[in-house]
N, C-alpha and C. Protein backbone atom coordinates (compact mmCIF):
# COMPACT_ATOMS: atom_id res chain seq x y z
N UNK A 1 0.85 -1.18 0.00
CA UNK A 1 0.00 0.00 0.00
C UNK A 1 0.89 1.24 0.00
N UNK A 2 0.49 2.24 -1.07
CA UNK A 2 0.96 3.46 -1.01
C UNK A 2 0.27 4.78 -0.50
N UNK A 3 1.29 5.54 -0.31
CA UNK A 3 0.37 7.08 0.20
C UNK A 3 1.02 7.98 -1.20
N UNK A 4 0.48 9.66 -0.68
CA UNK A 4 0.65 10.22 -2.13
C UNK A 4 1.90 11.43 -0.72
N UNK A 5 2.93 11.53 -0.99
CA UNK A 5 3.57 12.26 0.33
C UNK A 5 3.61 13.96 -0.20
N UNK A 6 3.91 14.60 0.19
CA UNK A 6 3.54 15.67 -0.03
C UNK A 6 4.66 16.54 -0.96
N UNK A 7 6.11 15.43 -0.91
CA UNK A 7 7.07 16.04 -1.22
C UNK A 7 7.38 14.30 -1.96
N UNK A 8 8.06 14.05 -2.72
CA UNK A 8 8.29 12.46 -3.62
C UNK A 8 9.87 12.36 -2.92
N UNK A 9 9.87 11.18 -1.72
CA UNK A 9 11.23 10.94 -1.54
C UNK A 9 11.49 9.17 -2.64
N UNK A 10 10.68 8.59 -3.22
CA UNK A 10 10.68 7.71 -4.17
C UNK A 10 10.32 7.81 -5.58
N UNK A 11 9.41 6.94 -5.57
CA UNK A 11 8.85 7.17 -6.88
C UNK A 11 8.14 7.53 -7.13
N UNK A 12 6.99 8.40 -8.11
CA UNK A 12 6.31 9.13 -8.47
C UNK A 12 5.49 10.00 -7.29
N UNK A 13 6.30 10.32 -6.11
CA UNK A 13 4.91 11.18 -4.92
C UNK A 13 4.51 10.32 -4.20
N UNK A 14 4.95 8.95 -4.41
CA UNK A 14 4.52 7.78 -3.67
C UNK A 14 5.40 7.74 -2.56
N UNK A 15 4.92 6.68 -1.36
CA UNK A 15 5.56 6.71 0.01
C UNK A 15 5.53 5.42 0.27
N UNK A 16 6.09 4.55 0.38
CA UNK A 16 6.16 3.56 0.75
C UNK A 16 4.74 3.58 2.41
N UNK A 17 4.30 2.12 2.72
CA UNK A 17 3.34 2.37 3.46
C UNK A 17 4.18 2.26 4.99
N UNK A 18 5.66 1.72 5.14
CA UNK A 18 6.25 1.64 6.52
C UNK A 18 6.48 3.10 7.18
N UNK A 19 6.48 4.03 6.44
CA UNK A 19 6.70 5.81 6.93
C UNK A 19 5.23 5.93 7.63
N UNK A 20 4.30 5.67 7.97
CA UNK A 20 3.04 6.03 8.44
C UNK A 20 3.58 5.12 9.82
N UNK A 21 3.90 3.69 10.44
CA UNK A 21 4.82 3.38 11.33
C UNK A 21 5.71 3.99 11.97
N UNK A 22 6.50 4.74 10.50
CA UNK A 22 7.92 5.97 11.83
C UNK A 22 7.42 6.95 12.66
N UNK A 23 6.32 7.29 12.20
CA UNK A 23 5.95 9.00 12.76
C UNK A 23 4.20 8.24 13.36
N UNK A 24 4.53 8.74 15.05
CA UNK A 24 3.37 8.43 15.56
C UNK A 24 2.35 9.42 15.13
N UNK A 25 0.81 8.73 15.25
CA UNK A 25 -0.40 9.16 14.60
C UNK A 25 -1.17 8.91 15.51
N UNK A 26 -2.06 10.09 16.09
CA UNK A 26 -2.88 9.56 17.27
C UNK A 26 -4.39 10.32 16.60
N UNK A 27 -5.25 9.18 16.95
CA UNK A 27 -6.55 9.29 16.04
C UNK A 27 -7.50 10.17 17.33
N UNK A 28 -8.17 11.20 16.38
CA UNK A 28 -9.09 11.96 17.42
C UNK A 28 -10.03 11.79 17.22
N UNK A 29 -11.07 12.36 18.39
CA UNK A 29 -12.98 12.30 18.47
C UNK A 29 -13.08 13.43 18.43
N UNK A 30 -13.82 13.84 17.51
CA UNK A 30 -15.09 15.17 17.84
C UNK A 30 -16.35 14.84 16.82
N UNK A 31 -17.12 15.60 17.28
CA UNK A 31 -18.57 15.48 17.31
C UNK A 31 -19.19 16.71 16.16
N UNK A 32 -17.98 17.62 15.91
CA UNK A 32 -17.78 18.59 14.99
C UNK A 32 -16.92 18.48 13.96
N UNK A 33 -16.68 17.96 12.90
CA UNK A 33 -15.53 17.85 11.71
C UNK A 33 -15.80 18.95 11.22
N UNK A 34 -16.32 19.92 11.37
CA UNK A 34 -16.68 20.90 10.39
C UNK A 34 -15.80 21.65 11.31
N UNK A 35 -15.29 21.80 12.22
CA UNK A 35 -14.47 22.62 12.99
C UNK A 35 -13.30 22.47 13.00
N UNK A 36 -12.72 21.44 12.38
CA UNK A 36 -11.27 20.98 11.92
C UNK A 36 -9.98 21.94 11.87
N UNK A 37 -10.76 23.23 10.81
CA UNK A 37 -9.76 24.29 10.48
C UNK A 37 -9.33 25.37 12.01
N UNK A 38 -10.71 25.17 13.19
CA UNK A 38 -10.43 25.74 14.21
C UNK A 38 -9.52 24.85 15.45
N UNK A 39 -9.38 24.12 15.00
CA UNK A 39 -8.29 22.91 15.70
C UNK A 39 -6.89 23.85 16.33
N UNK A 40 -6.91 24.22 17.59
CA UNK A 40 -5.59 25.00 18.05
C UNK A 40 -4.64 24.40 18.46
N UNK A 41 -5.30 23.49 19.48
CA UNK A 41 -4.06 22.24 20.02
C UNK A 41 -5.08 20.85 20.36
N UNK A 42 -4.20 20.09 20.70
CA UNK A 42 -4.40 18.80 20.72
C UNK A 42 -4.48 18.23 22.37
N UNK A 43 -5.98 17.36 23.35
CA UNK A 43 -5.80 16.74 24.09
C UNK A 43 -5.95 15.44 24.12
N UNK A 44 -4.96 14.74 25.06
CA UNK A 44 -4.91 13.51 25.14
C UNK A 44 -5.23 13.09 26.79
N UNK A 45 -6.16 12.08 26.75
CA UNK A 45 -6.23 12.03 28.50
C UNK A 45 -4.92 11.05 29.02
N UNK A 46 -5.08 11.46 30.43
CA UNK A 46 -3.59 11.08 30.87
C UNK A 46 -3.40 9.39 30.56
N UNK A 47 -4.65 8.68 30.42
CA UNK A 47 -4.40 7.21 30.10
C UNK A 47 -4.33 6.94 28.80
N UNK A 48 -4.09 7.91 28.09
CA UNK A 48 -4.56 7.60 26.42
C UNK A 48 -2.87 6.62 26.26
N UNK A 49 -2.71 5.56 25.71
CA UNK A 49 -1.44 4.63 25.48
C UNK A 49 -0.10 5.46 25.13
N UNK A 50 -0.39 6.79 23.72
CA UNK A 50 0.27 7.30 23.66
C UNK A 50 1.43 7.97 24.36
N UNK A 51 0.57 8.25 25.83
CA UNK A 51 1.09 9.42 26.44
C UNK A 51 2.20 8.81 27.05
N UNK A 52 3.01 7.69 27.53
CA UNK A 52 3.95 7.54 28.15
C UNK A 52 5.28 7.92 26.43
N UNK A 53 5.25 7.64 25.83
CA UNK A 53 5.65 7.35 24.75
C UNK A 53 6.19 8.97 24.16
N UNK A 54 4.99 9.88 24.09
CA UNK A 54 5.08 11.06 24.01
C UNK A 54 5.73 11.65 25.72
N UNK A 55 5.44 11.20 26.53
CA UNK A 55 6.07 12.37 27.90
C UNK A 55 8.02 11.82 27.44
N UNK A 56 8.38 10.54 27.58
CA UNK A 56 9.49 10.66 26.86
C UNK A 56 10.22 11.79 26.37
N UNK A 57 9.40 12.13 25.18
CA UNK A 57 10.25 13.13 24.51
C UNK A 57 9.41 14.54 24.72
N UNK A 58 9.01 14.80 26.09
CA UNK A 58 8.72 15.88 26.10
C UNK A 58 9.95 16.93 27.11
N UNK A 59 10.03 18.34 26.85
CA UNK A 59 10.71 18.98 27.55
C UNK A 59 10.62 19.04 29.16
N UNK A 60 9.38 18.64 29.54
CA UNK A 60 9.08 18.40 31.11
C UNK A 60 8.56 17.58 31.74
N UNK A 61 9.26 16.49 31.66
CA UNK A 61 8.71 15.15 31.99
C UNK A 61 8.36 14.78 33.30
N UNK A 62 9.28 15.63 34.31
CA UNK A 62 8.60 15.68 35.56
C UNK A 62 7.67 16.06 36.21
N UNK A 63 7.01 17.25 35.29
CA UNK A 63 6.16 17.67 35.97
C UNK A 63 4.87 16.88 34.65
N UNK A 64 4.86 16.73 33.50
CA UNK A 64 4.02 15.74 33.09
C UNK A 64 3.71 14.04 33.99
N UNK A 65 4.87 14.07 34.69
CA UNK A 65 4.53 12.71 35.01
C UNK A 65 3.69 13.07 36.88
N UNK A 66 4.09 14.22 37.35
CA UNK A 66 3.37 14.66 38.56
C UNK A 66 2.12 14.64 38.25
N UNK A 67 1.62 15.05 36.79
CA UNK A 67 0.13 15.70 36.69
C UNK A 67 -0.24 14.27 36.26
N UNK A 68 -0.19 13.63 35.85
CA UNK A 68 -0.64 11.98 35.73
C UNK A 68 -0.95 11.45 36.79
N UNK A 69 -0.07 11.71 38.05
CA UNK A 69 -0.57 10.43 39.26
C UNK A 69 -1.34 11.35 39.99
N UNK A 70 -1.60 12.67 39.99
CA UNK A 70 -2.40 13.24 40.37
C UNK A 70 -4.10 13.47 40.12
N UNK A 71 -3.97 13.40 38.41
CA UNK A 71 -5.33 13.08 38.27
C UNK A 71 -5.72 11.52 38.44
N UNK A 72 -5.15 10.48 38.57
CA UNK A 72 -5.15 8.92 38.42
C UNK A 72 -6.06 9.09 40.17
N UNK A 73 -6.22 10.43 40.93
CA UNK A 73 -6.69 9.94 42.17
C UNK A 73 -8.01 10.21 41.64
N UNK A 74 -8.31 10.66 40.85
CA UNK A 74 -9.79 11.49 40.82
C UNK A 74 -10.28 10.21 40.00
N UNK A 75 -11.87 10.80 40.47
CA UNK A 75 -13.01 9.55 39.22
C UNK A 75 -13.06 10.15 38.69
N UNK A 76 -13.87 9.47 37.40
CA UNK A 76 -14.30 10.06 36.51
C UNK A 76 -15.34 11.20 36.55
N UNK A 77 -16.21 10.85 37.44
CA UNK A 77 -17.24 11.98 37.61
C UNK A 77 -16.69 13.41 38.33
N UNK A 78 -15.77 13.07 39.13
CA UNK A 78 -15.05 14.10 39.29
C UNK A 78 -14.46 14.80 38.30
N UNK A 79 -14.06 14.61 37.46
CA UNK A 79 -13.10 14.74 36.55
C UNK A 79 -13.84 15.65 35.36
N UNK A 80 -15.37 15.08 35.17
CA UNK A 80 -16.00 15.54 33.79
C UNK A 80 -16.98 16.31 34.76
N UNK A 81 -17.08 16.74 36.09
CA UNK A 81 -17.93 17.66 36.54
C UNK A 81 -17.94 18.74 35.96
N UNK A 82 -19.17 19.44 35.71
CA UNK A 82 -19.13 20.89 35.32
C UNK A 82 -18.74 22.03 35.72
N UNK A 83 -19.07 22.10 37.06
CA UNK A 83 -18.73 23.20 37.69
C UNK A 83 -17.06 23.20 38.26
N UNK A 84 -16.33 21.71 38.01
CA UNK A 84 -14.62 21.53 38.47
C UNK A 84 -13.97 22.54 37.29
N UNK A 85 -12.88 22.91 37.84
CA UNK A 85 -11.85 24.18 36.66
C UNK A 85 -11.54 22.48 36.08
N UNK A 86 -11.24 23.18 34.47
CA UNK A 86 -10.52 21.60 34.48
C UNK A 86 -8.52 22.36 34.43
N UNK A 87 -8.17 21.30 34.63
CA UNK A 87 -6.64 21.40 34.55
C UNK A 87 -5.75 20.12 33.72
N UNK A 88 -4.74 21.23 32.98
CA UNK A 88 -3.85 19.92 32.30
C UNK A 88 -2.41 20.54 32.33
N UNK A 89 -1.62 19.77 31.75
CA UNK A 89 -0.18 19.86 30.84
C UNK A 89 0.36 20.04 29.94
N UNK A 90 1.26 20.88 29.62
CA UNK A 90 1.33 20.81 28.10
C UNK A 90 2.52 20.27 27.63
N UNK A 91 2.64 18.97 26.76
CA UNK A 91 4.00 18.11 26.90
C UNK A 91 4.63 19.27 25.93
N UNK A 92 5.98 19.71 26.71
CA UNK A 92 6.52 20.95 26.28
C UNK A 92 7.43 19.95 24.87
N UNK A 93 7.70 20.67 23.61
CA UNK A 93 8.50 20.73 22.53
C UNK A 93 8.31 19.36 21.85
N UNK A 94 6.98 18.89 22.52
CA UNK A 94 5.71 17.76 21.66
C UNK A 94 4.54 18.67 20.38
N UNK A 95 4.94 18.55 19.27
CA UNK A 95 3.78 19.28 18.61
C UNK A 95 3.04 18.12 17.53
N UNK A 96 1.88 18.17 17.00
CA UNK A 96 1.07 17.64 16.23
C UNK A 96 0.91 18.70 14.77
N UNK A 97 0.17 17.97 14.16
CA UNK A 97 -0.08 18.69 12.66
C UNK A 97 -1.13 18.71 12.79
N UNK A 98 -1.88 20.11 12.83
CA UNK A 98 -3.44 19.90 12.09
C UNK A 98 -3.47 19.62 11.18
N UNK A 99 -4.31 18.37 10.30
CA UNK A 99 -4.42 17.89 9.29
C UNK A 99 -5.14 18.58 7.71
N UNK A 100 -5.60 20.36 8.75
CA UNK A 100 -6.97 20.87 7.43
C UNK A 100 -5.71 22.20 7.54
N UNK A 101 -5.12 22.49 8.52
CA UNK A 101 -4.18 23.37 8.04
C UNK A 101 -2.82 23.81 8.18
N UNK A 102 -2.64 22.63 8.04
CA UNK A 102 -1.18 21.75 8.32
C UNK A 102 -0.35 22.88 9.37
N UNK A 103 -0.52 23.29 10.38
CA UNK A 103 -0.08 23.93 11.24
C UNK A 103 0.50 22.95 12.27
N UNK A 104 1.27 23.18 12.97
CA UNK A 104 1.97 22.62 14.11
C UNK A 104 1.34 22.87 15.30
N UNK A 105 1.13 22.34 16.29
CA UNK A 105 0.03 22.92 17.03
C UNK A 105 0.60 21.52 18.58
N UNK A 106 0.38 22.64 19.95
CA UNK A 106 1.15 21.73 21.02
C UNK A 106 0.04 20.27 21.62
N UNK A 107 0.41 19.91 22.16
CA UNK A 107 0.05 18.66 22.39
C UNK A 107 -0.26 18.47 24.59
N UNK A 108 -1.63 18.75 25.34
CA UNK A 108 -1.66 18.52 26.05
C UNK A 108 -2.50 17.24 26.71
N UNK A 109 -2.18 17.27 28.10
CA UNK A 109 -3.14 16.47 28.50
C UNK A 109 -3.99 17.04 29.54
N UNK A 110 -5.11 16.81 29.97
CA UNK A 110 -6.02 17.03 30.58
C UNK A 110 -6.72 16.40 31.29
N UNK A 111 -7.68 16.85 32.38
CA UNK A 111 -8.34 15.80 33.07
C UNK A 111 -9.81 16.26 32.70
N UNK A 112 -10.39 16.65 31.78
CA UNK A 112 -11.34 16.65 31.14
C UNK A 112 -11.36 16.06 30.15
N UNK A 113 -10.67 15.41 29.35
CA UNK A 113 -10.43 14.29 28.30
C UNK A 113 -10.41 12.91 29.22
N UNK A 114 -11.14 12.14 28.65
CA UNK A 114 -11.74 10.50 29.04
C UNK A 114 -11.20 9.57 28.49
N UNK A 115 -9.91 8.53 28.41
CA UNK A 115 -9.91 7.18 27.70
C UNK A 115 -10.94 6.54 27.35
N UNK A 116 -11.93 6.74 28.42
CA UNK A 116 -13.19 5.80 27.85
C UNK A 116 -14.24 6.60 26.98
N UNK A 117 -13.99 7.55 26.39
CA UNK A 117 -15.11 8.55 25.70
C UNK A 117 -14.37 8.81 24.09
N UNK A 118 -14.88 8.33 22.88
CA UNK A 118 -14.33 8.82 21.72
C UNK A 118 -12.91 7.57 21.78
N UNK A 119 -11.75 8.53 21.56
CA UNK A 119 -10.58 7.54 21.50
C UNK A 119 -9.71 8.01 22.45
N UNK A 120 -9.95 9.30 23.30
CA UNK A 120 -9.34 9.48 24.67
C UNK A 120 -8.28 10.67 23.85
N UNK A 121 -8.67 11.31 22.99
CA UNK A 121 -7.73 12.57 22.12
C UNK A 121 -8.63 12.85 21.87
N UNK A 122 -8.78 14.91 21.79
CA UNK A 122 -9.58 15.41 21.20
C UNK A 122 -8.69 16.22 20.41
N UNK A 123 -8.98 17.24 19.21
CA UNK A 123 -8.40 18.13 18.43
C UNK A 123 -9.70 19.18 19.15
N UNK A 124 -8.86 20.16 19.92
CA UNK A 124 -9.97 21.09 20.67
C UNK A 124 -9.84 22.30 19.66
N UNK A 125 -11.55 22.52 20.18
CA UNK A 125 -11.47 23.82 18.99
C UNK A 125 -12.33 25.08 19.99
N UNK A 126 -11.00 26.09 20.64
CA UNK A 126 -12.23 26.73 21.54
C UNK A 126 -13.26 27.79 21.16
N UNK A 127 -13.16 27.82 20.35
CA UNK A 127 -13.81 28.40 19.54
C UNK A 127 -15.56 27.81 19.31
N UNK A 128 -15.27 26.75 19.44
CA UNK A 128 -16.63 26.47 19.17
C UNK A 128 -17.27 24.82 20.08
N UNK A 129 -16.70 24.71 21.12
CA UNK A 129 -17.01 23.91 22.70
C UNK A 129 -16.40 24.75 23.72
N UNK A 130 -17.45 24.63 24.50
CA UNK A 130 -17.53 24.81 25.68
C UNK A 130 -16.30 24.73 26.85
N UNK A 131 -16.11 23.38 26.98
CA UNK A 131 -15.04 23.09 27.73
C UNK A 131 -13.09 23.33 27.46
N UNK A 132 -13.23 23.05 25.70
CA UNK A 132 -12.33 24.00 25.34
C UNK A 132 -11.68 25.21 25.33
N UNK A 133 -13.26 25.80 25.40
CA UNK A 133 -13.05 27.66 25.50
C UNK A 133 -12.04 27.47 26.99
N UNK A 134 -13.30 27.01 27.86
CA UNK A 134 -12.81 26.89 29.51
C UNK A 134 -11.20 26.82 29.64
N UNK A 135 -11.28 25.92 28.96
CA UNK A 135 -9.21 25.43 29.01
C UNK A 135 -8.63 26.08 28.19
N UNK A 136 -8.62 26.53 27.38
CA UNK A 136 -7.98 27.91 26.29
C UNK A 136 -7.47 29.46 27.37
N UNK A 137 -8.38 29.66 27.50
CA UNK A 137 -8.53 31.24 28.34
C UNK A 137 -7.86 30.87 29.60
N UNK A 138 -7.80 29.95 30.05
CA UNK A 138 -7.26 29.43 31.49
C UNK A 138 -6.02 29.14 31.36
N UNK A 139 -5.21 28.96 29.81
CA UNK A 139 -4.17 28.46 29.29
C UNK A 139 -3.51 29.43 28.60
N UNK A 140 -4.58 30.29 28.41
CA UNK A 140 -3.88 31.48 27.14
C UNK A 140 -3.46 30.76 25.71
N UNK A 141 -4.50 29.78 25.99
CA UNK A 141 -3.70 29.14 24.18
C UNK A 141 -4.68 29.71 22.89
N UNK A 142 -4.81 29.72 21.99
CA UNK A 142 -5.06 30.29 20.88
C UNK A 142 -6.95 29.98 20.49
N UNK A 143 -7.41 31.07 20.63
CA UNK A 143 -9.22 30.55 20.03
C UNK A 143 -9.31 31.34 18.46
N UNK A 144 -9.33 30.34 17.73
CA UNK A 144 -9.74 30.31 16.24
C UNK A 144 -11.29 30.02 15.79
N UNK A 145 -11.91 31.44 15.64
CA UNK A 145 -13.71 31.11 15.00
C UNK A 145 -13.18 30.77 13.65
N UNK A 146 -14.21 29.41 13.68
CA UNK A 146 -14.26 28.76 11.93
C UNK A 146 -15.59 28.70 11.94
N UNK A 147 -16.64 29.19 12.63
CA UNK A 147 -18.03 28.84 12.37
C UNK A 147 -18.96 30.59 12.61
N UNK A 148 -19.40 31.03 11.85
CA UNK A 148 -19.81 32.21 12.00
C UNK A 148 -21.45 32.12 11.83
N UNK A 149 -22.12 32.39 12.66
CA UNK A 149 -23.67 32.54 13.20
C UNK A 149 -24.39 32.84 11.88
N UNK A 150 -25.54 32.71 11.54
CA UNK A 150 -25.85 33.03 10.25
C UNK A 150 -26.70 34.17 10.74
N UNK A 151 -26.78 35.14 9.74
CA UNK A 151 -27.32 36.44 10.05
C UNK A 151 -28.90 36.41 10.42
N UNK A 152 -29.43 37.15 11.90
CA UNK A 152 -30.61 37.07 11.87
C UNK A 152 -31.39 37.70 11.12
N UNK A 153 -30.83 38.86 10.38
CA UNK A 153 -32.06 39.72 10.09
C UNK A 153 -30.55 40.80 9.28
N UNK A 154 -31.30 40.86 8.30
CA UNK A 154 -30.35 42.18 7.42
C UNK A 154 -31.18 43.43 7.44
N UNK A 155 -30.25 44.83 7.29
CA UNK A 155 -31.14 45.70 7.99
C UNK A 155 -30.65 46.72 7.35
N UNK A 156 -30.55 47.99 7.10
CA UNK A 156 -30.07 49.30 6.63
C UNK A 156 -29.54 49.87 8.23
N UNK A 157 -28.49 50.42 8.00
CA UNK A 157 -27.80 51.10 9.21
C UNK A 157 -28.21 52.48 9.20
N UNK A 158 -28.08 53.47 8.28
CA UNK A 158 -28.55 54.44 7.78
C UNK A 158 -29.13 54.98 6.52
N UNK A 159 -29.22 56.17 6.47
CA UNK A 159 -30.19 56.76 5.19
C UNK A 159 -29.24 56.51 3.84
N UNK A 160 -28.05 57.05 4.04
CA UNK A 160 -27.37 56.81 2.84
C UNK A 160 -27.28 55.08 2.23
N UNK A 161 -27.56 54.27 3.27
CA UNK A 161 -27.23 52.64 2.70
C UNK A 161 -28.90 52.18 2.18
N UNK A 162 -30.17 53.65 2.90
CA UNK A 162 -31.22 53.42 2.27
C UNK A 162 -30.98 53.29 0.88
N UNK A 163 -31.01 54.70 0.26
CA UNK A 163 -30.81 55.45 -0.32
C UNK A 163 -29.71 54.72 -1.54
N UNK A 164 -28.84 54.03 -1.02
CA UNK A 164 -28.07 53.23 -2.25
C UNK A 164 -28.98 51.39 -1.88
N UNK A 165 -29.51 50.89 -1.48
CA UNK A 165 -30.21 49.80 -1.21
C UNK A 165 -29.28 48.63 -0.48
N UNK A 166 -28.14 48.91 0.56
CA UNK A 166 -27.15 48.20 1.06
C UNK A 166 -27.74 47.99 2.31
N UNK A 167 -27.96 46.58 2.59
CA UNK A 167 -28.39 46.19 4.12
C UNK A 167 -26.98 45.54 4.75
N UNK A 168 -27.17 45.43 5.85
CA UNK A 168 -25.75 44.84 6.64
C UNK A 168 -26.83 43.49 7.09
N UNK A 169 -25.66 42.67 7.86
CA UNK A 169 -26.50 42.18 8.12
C UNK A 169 -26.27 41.68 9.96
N UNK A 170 -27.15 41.52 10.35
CA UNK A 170 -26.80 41.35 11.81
C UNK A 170 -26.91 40.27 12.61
N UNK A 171 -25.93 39.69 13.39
CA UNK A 171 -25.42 38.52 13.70
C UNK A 171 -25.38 38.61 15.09
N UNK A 172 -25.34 36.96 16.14
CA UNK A 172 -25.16 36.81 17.49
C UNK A 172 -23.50 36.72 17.47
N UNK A 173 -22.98 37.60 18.56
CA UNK A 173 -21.74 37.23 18.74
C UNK A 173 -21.35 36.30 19.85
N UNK A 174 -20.27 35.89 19.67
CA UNK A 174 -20.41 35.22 21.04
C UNK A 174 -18.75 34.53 20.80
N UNK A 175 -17.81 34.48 22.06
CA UNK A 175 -16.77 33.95 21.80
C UNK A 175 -16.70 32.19 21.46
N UNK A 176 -17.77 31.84 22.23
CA UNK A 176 -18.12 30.44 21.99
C UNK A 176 -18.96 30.24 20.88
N UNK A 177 -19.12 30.13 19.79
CA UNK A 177 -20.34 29.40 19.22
C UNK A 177 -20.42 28.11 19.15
N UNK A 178 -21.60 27.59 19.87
CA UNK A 178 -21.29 26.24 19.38
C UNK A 178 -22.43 26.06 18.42
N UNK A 179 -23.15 26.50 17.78
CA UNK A 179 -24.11 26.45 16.77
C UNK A 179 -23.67 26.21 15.29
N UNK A 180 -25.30 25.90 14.88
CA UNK A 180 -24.18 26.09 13.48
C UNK A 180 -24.05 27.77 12.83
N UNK A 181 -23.24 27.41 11.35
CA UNK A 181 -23.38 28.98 10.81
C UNK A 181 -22.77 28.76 9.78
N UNK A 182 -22.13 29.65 9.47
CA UNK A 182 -21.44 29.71 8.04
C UNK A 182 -19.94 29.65 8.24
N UNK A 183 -19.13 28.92 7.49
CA UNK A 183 -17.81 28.48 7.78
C UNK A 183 -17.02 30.11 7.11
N UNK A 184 -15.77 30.19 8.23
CA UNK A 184 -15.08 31.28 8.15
C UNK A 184 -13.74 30.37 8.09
N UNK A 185 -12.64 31.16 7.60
CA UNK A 185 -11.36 30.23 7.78
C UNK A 185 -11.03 28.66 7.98
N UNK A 186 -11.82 28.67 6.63
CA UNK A 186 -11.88 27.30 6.68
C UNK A 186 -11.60 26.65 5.28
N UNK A 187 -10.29 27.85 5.21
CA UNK A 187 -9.95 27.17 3.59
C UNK A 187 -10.88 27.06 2.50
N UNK A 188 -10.85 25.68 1.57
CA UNK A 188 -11.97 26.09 0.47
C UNK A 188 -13.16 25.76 0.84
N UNK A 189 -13.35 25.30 2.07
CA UNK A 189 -14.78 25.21 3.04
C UNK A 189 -15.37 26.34 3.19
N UNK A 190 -14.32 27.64 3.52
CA UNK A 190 -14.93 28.93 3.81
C UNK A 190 -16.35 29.60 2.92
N UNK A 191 -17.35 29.89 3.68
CA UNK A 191 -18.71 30.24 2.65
C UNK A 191 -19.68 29.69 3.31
N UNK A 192 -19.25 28.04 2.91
CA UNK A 192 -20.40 27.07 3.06
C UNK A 192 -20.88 26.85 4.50
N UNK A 193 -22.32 26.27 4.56
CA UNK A 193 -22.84 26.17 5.57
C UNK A 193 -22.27 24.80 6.27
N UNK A 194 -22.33 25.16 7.48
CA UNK A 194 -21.67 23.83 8.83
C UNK A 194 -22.30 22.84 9.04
């Protein structure tokens, strides 16, 4: 089996299928694919298999491996409570590829991510969940809108936009959307509806 690589280190663009083996690949859950392009960073829960493998080669392995036996005391219900802050790690000079916009993007773990929920990795997008936002702003890590509200109502602002027949149109803002809407930065997705 071949892949098509992005750059031809063989023959025709082709990749032999053992290079997908060298470079670990950790498969994610979300419930949103349409949010792909808002993908900032990457969580893995502290039991996900990967993670011993990845703390290895991370820049802070001690304190990744503190925040592991620390959440290992909590349940689960503790853990996915609503009203708990959630808290994680970020395996330092560990990065992933977003796959929709090939960006490099860091790699944490969390105790709001579940082994037993999805595949125990999410590609968080705070932009548009909840619990993401929560851990973004608490992290200072990056919120990317890829989903933009669809306009309630188009309207004239003033006489002159009467007067030339230009309505605007007017929209819910909100740092979270989790609704649908119309895709923004989302590559050749951008336009279309979510």
């Amino acid at each position: 089996m071949e892949k098509a690589g992005a750059r031809p280190h063989f023959t025709d663009g082709k990749e032999p299928v053992i290079l997908e083996n060298l470079v670990p690949a950790v498969r994610v859950f979300t419930t949103r694919p349409d949010t792909i392009f808002g993908a900032t960073y990457l969580v893995l829960a502290p039991e996900h298999p990967i993670v011993k493998e990845l703390t290895k080669k991370s820049e802070n392995k001690d304190a990744v491996l503190r925040y592991i036996v620390a959440v290992k005391k909590e349940t689960e219900i503790e853990r996915t409570a609503l009203d708990k802050e959630k808290t994680g790690v970020e395996l330092k000079g560990v990065k992933v590829i977003n796959p929709a916009t090939k960006e490099k993007i860091p790699v944490w773990i969390a105790d709001y991510v579940l082994s037993t929920y999805g595949t125990g990795a999410i590609m968080a997008v705070p932009a548009h969940d909840e619990r993401d936002f929560e851990f973004a702003k608490k992290y200072k890590l990056p919120i990317k809108k890829v989903v933009s509200p669809k306009p309630l109502i188009s309207v004239f602002r003033n006489a002159e936009d009467i007067a030339m027949g230009v309505k605007s149109d007017l929209r819910i803002e909100s740092d979270c959307w989790m609704g649908d809407g119309e895709l923004t930065n989302s590559g050749q997705f951008s336009g279309m509806d979510s």
